[in-house]
C-alpha atoms as a PDB file:
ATOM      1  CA  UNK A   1      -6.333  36.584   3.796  1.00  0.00           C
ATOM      2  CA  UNK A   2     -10.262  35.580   4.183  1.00  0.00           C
ATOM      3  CA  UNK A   3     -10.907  31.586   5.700  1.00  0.00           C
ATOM      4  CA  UNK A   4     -11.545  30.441   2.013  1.00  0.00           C
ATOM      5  CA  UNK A   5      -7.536  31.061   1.447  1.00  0.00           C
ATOM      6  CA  UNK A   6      -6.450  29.064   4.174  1.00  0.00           C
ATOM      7  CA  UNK A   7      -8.979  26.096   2.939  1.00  0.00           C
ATOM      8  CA  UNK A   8      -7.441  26.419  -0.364  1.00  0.00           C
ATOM      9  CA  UNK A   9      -4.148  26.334   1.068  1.00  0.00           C
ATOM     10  CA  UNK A  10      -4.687  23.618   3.016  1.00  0.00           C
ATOM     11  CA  UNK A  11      -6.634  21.409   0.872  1.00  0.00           C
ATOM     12  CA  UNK A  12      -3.522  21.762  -1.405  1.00  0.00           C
ATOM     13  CA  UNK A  13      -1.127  21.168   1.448  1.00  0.00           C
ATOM     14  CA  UNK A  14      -3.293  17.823   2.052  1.00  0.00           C
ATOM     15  CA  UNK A  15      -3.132  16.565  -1.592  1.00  0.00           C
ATOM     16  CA  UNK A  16       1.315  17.159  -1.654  1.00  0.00           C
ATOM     17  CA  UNK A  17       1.253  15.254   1.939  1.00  0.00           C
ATOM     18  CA  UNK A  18      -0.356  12.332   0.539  1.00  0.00           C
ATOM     19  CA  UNK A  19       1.433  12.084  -2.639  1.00  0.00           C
ATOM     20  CA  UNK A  20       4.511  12.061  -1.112  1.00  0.00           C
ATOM     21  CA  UNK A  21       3.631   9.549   1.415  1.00  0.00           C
ATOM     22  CA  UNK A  22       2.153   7.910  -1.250  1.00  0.00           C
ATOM     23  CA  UNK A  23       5.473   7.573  -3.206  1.00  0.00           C
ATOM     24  CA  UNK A  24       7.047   6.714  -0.167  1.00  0.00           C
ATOM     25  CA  UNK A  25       5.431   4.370   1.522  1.00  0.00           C
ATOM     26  CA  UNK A  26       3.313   2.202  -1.426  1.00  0.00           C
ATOM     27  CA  UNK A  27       5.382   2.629  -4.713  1.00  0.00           C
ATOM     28  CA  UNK A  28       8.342   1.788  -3.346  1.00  0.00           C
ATOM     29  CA  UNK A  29       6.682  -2.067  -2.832  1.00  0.00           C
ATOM     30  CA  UNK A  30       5.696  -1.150  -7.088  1.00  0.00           C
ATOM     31  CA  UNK A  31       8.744  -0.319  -7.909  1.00  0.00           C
ATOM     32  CA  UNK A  32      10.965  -2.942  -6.359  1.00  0.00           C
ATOM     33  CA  UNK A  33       8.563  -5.789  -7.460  1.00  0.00           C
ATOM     34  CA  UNK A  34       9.902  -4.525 -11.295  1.00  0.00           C
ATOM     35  CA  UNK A  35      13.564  -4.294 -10.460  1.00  0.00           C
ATOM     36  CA  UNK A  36      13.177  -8.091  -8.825  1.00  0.00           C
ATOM     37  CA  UNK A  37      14.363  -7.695  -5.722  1.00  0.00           C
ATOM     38  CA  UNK A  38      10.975  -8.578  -3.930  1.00  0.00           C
ATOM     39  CA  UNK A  39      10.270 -11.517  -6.343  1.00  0.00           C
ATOM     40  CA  UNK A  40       9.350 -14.593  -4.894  1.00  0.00           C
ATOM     41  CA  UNK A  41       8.345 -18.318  -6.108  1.00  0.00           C
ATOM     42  CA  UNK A  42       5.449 -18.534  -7.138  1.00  0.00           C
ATOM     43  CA  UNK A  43       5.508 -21.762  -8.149  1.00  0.00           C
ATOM     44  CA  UNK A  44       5.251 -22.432  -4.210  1.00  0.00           C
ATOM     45  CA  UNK A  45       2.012 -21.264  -3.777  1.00  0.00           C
ATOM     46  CA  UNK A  46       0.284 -23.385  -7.029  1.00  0.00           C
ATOM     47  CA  UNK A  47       1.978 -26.475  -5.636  1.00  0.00           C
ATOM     48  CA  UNK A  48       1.074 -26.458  -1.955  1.00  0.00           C
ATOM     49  CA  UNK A  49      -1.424 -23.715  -0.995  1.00  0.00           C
ATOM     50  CA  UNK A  50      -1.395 -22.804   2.540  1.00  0.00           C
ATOM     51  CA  UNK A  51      -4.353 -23.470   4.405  1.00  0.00           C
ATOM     52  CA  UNK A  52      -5.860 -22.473   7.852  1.00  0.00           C
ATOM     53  CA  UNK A  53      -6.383 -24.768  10.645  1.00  0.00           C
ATOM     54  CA  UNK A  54      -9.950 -26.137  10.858  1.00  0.00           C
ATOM     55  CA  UNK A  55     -11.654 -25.408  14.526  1.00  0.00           C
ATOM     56  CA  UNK A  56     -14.157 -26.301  16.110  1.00  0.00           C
ATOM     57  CA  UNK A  57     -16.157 -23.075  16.752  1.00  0.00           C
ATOM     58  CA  UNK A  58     -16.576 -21.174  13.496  1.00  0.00           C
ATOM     59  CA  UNK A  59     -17.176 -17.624  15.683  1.00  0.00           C
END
């Protein structure tokens, strides 16, 4: 098998690797935001926004 084989090969490897970790580790957030089980008020946030704490030294 030459080097450009085992680029191929890997380059493919790469792209399953990230899919699945993909689908694992972002979609699930995705997919339990439909079923509601991650659903929060929102109606808490338009009615009292959380602010940060002015200092003194901007930097």
């Amino acid at each position: 098998m030459s080097k450009k084989t085992f680029y191929l090969l890997g380059i493919v490897l790469t792209i399953i690797l990230g899919t699945i970790l993909y689908y694992f580790l972002c979609c699930s957030v995705c997919c339990n935001a439909e079923k509601g089980a991650n659903n929060q008020d929102e109606t808490e946030s338009v009615v009292s926004p959380k602010l940060k704490e002015i200092t003194k030294n901007a930097f």
